[in-house]
Protein backbone atom coordinates (compact mmCIF):
# COMPACT_ATOMS: atom_id res chain seq x y z
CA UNK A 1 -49.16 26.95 23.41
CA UNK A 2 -45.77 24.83 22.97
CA UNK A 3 -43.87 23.13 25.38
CA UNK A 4 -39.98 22.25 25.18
CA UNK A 5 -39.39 19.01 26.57
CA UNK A 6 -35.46 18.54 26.55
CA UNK A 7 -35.54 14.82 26.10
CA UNK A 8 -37.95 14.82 23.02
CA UNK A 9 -38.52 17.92 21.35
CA UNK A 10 -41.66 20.69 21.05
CA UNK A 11 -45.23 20.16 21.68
CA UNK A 12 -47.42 22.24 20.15
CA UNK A 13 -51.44 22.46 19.37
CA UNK A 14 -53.50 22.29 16.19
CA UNK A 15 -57.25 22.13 16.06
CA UNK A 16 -59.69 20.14 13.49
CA UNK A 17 -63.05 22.24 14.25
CA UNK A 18 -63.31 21.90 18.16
CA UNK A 19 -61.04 19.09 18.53
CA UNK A 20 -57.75 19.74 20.10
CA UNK A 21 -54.67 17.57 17.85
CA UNK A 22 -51.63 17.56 19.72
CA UNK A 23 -48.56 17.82 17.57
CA UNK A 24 -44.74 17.22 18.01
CA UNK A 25 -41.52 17.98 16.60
CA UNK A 26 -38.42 15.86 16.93
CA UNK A 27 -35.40 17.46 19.13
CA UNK A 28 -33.56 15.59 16.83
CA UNK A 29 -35.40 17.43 13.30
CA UNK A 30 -34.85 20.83 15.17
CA UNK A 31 -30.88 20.47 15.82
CA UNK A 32 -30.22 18.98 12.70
CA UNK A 33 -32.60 21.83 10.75
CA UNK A 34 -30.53 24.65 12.87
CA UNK A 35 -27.16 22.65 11.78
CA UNK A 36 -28.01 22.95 8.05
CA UNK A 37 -28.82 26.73 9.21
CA UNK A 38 -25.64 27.06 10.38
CA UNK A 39 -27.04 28.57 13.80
CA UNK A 40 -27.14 27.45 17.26
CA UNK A 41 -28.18 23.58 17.87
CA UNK A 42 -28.52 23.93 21.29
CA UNK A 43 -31.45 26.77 21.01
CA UNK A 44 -34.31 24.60 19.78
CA UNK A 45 -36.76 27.13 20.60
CA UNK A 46 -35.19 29.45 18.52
CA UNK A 47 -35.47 27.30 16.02
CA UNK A 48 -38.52 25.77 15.99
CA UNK A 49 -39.84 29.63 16.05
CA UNK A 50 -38.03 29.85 12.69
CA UNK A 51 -39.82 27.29 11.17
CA UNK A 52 -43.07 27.56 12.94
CA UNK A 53 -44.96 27.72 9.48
CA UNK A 54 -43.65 24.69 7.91
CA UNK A 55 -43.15 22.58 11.02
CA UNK A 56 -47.36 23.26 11.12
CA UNK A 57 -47.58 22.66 8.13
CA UNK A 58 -45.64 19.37 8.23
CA UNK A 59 -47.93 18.53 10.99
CA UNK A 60 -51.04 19.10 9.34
CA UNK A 61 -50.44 16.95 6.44
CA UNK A 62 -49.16 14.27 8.55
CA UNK A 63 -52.68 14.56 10.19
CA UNK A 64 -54.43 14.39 6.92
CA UNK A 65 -52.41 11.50 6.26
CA UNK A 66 -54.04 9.17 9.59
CA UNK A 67 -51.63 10.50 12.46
CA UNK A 68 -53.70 11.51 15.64
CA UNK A 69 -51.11 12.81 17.38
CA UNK A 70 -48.51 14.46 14.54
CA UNK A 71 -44.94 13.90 14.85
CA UNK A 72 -42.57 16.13 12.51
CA UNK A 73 -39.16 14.40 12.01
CA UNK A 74 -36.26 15.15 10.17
CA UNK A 75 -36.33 14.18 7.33
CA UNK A 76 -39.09 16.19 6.75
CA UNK A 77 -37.92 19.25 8.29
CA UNK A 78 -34.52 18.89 6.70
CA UNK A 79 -34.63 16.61 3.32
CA UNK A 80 -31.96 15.51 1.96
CA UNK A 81 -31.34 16.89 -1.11
């Protein structure tokens, strides 16, 4: 399940055994990752469907890492290079 919240950005679930982790991704990580795209800023959703896999992934180390409640920003969606 994911929820678009036009203020902050996608919430989405992960689980760690039976516990439920509730994740996040920046609005601000998915217009600037569909700017480098060169698509449509305004269609997060799109977007954050794109780069589902990695924006989990992102999540899931940031869990590992001591965040309870995983936030993906931009500058790990979209690294500067």
């Amino acid at each position: 399940m994911t929820v678009v919240d036009p203020r902050s950005g996608i919430s989405f679930a992960m689980f760690d055994g039976p516990k439920r982790v509730i994740c996040k991704v920046d609005w601000d990580a998915l217009v600037d990752r569909a700017t480098v795209d060169g698509v449509d800023e305004t269609d997060i959703s799109a977007t954050y469907d794109r780069h589902r896999e990695a924006i989990q992934a992102i999540a899931s180390r940031n869990y590992d890492a001591g965040q309870a409640s995983p936030i993906v920003t931009t500058y790990q969606l979209t690294p500067l290079s």
